[in-house]
C-alpha atoms as a PDB file:
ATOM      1  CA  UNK A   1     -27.160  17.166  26.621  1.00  0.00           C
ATOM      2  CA  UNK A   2     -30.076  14.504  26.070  1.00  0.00           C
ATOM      3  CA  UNK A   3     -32.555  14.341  28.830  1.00  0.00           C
ATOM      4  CA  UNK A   4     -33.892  10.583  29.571  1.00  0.00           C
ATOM      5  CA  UNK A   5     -36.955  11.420  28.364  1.00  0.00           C
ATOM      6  CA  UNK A   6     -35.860  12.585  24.971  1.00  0.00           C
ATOM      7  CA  UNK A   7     -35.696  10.463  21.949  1.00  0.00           C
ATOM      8  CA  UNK A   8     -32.743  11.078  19.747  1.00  0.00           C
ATOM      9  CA  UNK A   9     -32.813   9.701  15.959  1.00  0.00           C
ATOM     10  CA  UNK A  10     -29.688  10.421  13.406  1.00  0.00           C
ATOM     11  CA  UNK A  11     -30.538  11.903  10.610  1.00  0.00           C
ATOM     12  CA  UNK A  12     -30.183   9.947   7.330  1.00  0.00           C
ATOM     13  CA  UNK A  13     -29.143  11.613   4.188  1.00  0.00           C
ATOM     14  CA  UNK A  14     -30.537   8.618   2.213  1.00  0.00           C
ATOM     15  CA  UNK A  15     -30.192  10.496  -0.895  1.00  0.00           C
ATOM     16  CA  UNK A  16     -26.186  11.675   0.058  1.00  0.00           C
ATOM     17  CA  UNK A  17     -25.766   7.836   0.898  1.00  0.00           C
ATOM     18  CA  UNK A  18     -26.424   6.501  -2.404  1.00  0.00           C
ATOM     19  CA  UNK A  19     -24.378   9.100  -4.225  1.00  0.00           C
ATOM     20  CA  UNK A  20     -21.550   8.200  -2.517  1.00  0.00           C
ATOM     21  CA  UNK A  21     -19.198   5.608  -4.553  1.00  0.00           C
ATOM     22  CA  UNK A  22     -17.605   3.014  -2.849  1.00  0.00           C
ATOM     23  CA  UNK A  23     -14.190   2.825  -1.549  1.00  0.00           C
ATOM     24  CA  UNK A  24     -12.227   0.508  -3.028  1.00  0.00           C
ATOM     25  CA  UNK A  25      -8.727   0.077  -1.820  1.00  0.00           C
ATOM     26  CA  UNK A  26      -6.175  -2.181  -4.007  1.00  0.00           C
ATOM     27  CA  UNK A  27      -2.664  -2.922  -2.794  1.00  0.00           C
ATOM     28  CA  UNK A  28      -3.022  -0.512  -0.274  1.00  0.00           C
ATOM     29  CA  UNK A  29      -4.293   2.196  -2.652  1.00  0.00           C
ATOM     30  CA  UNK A  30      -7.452   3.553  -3.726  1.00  0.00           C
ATOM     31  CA  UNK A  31      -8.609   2.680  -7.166  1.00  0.00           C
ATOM     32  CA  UNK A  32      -9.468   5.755  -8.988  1.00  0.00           C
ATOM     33  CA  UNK A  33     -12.817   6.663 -10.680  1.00  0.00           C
ATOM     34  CA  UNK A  34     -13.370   6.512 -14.464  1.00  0.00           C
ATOM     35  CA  UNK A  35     -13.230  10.410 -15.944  1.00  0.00           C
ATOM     36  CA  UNK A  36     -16.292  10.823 -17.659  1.00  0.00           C
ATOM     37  CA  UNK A  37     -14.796  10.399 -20.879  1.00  0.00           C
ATOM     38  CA  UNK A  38     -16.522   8.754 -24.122  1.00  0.00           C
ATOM     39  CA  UNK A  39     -14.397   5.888 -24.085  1.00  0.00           C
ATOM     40  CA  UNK A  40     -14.686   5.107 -19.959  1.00  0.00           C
ATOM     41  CA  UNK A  41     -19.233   5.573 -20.238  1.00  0.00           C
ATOM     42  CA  UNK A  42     -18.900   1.959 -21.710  1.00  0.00           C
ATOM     43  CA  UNK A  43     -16.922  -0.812 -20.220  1.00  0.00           C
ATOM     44  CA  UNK A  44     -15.766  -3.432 -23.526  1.00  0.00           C
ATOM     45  CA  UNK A  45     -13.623  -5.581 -22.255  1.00  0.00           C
ATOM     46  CA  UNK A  46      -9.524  -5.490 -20.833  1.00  0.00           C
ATOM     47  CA  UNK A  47      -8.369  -5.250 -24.531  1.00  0.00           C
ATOM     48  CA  UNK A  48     -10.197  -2.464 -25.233  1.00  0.00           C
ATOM     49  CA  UNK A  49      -8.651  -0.288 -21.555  1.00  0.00           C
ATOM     50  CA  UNK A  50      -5.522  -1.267 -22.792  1.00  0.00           C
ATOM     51  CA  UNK A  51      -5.259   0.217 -26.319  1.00  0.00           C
ATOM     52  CA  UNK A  52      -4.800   3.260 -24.664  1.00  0.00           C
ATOM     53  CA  UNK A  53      -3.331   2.484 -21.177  1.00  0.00           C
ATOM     54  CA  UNK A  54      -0.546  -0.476 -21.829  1.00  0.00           C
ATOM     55  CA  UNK A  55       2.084   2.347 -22.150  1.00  0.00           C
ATOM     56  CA  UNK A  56       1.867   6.474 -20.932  1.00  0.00           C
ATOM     57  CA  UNK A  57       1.474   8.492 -24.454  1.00  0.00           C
ATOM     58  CA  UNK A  58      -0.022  11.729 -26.027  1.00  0.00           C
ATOM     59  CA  UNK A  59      -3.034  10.981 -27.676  1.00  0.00           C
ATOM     60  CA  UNK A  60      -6.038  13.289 -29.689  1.00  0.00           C
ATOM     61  CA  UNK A  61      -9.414  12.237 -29.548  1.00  0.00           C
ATOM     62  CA  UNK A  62     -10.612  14.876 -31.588  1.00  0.00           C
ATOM     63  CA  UNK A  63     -10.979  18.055 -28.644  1.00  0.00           C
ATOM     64  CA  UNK A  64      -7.065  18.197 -28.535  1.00  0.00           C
ATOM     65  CA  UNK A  65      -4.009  16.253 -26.745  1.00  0.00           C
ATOM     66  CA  UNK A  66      -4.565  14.407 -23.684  1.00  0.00           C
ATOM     67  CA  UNK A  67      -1.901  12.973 -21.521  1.00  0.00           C
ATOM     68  CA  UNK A  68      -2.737   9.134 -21.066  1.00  0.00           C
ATOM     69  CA  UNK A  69      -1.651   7.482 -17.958  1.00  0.00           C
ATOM     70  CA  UNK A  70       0.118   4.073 -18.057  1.00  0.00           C
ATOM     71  CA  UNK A  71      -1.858   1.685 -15.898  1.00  0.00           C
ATOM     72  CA  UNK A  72       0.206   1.472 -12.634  1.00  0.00           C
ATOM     73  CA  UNK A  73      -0.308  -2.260 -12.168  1.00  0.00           C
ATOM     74  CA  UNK A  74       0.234  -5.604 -13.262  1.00  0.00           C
ATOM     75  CA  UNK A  75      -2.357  -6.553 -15.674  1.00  0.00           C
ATOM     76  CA  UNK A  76      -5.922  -7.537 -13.995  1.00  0.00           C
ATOM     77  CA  UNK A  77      -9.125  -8.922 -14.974  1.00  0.00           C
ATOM     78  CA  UNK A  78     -12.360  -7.051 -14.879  1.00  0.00           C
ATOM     79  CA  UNK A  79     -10.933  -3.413 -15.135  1.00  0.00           C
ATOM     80  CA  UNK A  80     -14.575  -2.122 -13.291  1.00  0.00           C
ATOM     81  CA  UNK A  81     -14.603  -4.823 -10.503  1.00  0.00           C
ATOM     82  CA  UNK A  82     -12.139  -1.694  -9.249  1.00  0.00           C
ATOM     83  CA  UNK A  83     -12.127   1.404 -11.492  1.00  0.00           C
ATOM     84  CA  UNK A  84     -16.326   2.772 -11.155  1.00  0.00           C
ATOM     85  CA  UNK A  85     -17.713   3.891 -14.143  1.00  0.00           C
ATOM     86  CA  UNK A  86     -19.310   6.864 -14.182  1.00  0.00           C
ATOM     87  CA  UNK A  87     -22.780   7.404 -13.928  1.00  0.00           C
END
């Protein structure tokens, strides 16, 4: 209970706040994050996602096999105007 006379202020994680990635929501689903993988730190161009995302495939990038998703979409533009790099 707040009595008139007190003053109430919410408290702002401003720190928290900027941490926090945006929600980005594309055909009614959220666009996943980047791993922080070697080949996600640097953003090239659409050519360069797509080497390893056009189709779903084992590949070894020298720390043993990963499982690499197919992109789940129609081609797009601008990979990161959706998928966030990491930091």
């Amino acid at each position: 209970m707040v009595d008139a006379e007190q003053v109430v202020t919410p408290s702002l994680d401003l720190e928290a706040e900027e941490q926090e990635e945006p929600l980005i929501i594309v055909d009614g689903k959220i666009a996943p994050k980047l791993t922080n993988f070697v080949a996600h730190m640097d953003f090239i161009d659409e050519k360069t996602c797509l080497q390893c995302h056009a189709n779903e495939r084992e590949m070894n990038f020298g720390s043993g096999p990963v499982l690499v998703k197919k992109m789940p979409h129609e081609f797009r533009e601008n990979c990161v105007s959706c998928h966030i790099l990491p930091k």
